[in-house]
C-alpha atoms as a PDB file:
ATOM      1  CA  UNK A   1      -3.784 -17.002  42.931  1.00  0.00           C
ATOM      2  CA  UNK A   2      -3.308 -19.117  39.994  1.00  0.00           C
ATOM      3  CA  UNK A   3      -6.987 -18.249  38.616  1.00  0.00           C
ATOM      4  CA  UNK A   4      -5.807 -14.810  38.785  1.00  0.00           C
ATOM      5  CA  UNK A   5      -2.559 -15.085  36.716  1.00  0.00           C
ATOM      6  CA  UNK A   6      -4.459 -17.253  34.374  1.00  0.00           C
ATOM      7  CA  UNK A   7      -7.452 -14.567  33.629  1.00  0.00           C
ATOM      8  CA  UNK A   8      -4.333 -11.999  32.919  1.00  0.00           C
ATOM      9  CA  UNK A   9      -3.116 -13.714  30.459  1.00  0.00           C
ATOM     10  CA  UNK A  10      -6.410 -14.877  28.885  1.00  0.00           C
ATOM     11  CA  UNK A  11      -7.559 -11.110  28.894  1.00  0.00           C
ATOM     12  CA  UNK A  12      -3.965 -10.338  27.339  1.00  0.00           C
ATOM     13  CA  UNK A  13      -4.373 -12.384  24.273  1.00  0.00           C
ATOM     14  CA  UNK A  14      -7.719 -11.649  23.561  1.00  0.00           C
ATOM     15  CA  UNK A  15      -6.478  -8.129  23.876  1.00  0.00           C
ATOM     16  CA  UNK A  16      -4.014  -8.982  21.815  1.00  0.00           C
ATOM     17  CA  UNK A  17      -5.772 -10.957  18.775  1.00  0.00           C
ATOM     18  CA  UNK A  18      -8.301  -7.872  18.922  1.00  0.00           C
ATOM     19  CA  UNK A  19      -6.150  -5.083  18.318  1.00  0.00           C
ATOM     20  CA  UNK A  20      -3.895  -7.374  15.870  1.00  0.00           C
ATOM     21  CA  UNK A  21      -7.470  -7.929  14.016  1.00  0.00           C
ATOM     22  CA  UNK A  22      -9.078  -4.691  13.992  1.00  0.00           C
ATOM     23  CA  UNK A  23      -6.585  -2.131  14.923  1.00  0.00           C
ATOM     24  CA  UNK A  24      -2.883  -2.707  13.900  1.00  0.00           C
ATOM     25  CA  UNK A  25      -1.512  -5.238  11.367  1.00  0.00           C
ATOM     26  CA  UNK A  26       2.024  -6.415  11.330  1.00  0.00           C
ATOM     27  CA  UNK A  27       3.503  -7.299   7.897  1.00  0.00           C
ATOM     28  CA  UNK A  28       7.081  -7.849   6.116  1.00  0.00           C
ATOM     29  CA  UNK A  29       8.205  -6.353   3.221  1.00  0.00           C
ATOM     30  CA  UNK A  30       9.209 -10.116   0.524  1.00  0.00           C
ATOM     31  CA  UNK A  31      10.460  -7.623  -2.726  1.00  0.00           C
ATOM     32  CA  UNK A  32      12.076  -4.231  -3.427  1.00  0.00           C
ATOM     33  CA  UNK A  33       8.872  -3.729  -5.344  1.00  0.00           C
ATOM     34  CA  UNK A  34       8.788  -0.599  -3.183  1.00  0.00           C
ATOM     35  CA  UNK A  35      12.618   0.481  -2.676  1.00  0.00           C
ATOM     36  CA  UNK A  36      13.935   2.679  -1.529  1.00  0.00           C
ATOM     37  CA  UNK A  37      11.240   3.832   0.817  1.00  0.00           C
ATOM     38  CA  UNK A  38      11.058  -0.065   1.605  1.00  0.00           C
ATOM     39  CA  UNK A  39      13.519  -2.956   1.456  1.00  0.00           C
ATOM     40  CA  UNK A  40      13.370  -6.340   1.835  1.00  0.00           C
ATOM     41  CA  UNK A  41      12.933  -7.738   5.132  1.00  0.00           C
ATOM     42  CA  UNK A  42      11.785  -4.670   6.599  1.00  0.00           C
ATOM     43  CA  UNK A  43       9.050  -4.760   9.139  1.00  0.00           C
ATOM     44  CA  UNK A  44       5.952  -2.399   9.147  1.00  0.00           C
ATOM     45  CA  UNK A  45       2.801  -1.467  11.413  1.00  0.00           C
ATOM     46  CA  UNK A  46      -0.558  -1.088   9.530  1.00  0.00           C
ATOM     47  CA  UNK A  47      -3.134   0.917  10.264  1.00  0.00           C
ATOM     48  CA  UNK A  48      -6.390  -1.131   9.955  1.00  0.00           C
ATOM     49  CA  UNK A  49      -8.638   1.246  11.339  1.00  0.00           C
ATOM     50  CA  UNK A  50      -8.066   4.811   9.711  1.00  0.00           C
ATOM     51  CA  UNK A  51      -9.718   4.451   6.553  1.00  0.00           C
ATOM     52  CA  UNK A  52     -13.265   4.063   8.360  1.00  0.00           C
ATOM     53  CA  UNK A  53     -12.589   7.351   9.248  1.00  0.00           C
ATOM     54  CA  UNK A  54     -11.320   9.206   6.990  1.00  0.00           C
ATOM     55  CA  UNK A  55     -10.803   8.609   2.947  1.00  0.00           C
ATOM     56  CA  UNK A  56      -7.334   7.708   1.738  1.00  0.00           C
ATOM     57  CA  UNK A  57      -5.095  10.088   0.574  1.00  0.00           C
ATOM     58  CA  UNK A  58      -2.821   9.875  -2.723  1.00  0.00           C
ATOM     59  CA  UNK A  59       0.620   9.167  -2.086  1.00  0.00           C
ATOM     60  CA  UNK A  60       0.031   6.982   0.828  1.00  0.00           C
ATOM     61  CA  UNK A  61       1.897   3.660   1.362  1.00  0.00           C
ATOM     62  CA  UNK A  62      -1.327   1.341   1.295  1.00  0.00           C
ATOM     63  CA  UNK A  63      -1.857  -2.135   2.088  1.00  0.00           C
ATOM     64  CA  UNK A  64      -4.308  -4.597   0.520  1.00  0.00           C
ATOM     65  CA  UNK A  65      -5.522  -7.886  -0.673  1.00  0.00           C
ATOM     66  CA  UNK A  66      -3.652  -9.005  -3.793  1.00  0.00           C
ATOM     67  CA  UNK A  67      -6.622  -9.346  -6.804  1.00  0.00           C
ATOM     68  CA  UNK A  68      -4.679 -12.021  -8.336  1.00  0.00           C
ATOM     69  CA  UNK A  69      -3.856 -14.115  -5.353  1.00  0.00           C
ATOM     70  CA  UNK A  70      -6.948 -13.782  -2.242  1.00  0.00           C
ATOM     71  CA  UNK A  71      -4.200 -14.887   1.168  1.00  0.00           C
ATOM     72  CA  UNK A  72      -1.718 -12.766  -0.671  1.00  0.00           C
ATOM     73  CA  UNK A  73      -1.243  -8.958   1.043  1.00  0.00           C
ATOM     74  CA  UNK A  74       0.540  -6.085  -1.333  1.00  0.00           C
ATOM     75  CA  UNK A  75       1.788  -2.906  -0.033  1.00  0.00           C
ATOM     76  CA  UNK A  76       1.963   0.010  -2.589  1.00  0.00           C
ATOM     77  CA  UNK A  77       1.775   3.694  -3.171  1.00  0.00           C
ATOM     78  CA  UNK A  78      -1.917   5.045  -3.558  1.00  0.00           C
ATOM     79  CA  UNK A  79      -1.809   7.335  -7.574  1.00  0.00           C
ATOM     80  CA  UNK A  80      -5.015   7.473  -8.137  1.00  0.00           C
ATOM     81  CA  UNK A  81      -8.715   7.158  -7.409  1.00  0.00           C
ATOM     82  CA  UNK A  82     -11.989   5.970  -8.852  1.00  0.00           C
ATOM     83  CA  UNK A  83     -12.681   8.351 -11.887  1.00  0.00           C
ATOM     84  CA  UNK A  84      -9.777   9.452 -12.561  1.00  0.00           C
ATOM     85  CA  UNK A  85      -7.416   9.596 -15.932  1.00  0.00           C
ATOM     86  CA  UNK A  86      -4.136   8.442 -15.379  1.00  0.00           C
ATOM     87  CA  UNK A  87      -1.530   8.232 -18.185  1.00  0.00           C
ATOM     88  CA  UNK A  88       2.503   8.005 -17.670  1.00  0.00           C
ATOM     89  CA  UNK A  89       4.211   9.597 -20.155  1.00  0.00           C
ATOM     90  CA  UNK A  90       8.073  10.408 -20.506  1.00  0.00           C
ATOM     91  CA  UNK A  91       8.601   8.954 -17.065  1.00  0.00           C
ATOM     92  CA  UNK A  92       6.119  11.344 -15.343  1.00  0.00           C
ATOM     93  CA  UNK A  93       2.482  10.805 -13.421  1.00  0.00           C
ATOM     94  CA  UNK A  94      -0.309  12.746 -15.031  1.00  0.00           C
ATOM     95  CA  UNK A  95      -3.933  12.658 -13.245  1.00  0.00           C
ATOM     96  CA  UNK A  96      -6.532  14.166 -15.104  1.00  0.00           C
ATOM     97  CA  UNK A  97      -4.199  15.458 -17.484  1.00  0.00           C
ATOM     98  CA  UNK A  98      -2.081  17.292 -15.179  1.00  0.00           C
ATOM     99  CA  UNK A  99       1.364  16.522 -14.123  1.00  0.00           C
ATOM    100  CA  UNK A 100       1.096  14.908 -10.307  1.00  0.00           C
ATOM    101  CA  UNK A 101       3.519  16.861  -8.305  1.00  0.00           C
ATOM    102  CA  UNK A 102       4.925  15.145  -5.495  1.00  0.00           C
ATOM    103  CA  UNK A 103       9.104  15.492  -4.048  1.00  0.00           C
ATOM    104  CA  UNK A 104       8.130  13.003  -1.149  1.00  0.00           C
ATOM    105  CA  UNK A 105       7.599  10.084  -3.582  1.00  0.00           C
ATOM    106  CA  UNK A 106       7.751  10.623  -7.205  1.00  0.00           C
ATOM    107  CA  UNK A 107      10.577   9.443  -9.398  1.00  0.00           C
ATOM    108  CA  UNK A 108      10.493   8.259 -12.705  1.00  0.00           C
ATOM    109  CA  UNK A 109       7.899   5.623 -14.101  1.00  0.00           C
ATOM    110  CA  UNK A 110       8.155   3.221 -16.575  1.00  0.00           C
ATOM    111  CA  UNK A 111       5.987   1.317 -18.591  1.00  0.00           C
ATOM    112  CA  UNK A 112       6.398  -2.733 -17.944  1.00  0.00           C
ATOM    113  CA  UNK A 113       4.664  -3.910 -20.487  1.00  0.00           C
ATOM    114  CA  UNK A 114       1.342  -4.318 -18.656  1.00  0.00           C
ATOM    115  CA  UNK A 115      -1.929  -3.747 -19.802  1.00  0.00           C
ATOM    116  CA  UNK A 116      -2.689  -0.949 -17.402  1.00  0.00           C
ATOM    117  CA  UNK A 117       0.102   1.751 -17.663  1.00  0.00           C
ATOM    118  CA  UNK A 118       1.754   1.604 -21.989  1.00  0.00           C
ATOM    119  CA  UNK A 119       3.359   4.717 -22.412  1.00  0.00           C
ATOM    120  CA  UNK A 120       1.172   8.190 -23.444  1.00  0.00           C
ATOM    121  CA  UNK A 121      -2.153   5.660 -22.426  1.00  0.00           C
ATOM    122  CA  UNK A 122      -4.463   7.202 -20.652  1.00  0.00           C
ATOM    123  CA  UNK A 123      -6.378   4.525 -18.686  1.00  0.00           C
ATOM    124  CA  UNK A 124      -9.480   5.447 -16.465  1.00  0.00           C
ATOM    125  CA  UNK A 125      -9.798   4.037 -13.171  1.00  0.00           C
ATOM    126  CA  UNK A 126     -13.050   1.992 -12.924  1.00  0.00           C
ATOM    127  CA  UNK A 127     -15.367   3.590  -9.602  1.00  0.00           C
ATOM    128  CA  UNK A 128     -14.608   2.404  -5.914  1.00  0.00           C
ATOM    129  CA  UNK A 129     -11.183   1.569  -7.098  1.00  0.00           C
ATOM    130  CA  UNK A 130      -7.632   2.793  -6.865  1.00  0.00           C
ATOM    131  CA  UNK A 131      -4.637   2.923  -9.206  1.00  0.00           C
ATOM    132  CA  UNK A 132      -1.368   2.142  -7.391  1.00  0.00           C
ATOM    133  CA  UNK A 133       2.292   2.140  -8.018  1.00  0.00           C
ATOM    134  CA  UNK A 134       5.421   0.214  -6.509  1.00  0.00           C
ATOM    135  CA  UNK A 135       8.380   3.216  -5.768  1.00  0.00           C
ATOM    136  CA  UNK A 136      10.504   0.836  -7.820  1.00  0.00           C
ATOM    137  CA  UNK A 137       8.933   1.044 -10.731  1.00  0.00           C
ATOM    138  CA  UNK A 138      11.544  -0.830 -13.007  1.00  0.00           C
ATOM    139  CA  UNK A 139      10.924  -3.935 -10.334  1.00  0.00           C
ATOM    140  CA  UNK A 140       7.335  -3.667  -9.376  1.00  0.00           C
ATOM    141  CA  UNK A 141       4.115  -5.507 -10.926  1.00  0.00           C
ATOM    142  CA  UNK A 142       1.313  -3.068  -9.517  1.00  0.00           C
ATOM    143  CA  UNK A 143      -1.528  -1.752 -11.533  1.00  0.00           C
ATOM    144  CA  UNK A 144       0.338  -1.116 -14.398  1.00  0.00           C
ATOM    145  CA  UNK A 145       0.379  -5.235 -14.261  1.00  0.00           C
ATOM    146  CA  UNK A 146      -2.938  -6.405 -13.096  1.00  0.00           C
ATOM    147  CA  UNK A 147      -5.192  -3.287 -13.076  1.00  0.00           C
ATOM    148  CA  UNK A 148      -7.288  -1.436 -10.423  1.00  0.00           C
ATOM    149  CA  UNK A 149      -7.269  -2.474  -6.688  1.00  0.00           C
ATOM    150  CA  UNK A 150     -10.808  -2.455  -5.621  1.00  0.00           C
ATOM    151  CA  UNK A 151     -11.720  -0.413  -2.657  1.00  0.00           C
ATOM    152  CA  UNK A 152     -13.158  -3.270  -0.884  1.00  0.00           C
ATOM    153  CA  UNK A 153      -9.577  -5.068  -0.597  1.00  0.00           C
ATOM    154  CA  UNK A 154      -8.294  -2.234   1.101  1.00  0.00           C
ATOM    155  CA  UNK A 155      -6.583  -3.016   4.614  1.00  0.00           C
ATOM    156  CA  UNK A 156      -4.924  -0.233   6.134  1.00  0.00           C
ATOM    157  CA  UNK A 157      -2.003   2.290   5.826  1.00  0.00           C
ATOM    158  CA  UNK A 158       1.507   1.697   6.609  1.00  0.00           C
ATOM    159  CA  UNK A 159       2.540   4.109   8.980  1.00  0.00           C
ATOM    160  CA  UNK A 160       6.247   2.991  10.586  1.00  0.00           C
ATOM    161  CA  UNK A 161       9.213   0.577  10.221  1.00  0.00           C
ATOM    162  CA  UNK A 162       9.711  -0.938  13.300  1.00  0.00           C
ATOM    163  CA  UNK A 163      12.545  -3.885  12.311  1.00  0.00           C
ATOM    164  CA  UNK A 164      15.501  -3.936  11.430  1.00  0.00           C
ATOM    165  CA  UNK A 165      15.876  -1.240  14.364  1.00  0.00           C
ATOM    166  CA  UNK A 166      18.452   0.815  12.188  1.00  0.00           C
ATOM    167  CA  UNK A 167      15.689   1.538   9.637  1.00  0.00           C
ATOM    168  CA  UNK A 168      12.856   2.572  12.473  1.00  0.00           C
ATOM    169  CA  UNK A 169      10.860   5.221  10.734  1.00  0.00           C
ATOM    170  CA  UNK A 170       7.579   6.666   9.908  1.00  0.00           C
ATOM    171  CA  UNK A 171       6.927   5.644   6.279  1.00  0.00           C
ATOM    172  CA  UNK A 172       6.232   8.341   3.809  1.00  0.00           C
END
C-alpha cells in the first residue's frame, strides 16, 4: 500500500521535472522592459517545445538566454530575423526598408543610445540570429543595447499570464 503511494508520487515528479524541462517553462516578469503587454511580477507559461516545429514568427513574445549574462533568461518581442535590414527611424520599425506594420504590438521606438538601433541606422542582422525589442522601448536594453540574440539561445514562446489571476491572458 505504501509502495504504491510512493511510486505515484515518484512517477509524478519525474512527470513533472520532464514536462517543466522539455515542454513548458515557468518564468516571472523582474522589469517593465516589456509594459504594457507585461508588468512586473507577472507570471508566464513558455512554450519550450514549438520552435522544433515550426520557425518563429515576428512579433512573438520570445524567451531566451541573456548573451551578456549565461543563467540570466530575457523575454522580448521577436523584429527581425537573420538577413534582414532593420533601421528605426522617426519612431517607426522598417525591415528591409519597408515600414513593419503591426496594431497588435507596435508603438513608437526610440533610440537608447546603443550600438545596435542609432536613429536612420540601418543595421543587418548577422545569420541564425534575431533582432528583438522590449514593448517599452524608453525602459528596455534589448538589441538596440547588446546586439543580435543568437538562434541557439532561443527557449520558447510565451504564450499566457497565469499570475496575478486578474491579469490571466494569452500574451500577444
Amino acid at each position: 500500500m505504501v509502495y504504491e503511494y510512493v511510486e505515484s508520487i515518484v512517477i509524478a515528479v519525474v512527470l513533472a521535472l520532464l514536462v517543466r524541462t522539455f515542454i513548458m517553462g515557468v518564468f516571472k516578469i523582474p522589469t517593465g522592459s516589456m509594459r504594457p503587454t507585461l508588468i512586473e511580477g507577472d507570471h508566464i507559461f513558455v512554450n519550450k517545445f514549438i520552435y522544433h516545429f515550426v520557425p518563429p514568427k515576428r512579433g512573438e513574445a520570445i524567451v531566451f538566454k541573456s548573451t551578456e549574462e549565461k543563467k540570466k533568461y530575457l523575454i522580448k518581442r521577436l523584429i527581425a530575423f537573420g538577413g534582414e535590414t532593420v533601421e528605426i527611424r522617426d519612431g517607426k520599425i522598417y525591415i528591409n526598408e519597408k515600414p513593419l506594420n503591426s496594431n497588435s504590438f507596435l508603438q513608437r521606438y526610440y533610440y537608447n543610445r546603443g550600438d545596435f538601433g542609432a536613429e536612420e541606422q540601418k543595421i543587418k542582422v548577422s545569420d541564425n540570429s534575431f533582432y528583438v525589442l522590449g514593448d517599452n522601448s524608453a525602459s528596455s536594453r534589448d538589441s538596440r543595447y547588446w546586439g543580435f540574440v543568437p538562434k541557439r539561445n532561443l527557449v520558447g514562446k510565451a504564450f499566457l499570464i497565469y499570475w496575478p489571476l486578474n491579469r490571466i491572458r494569452i500574451i500577444k
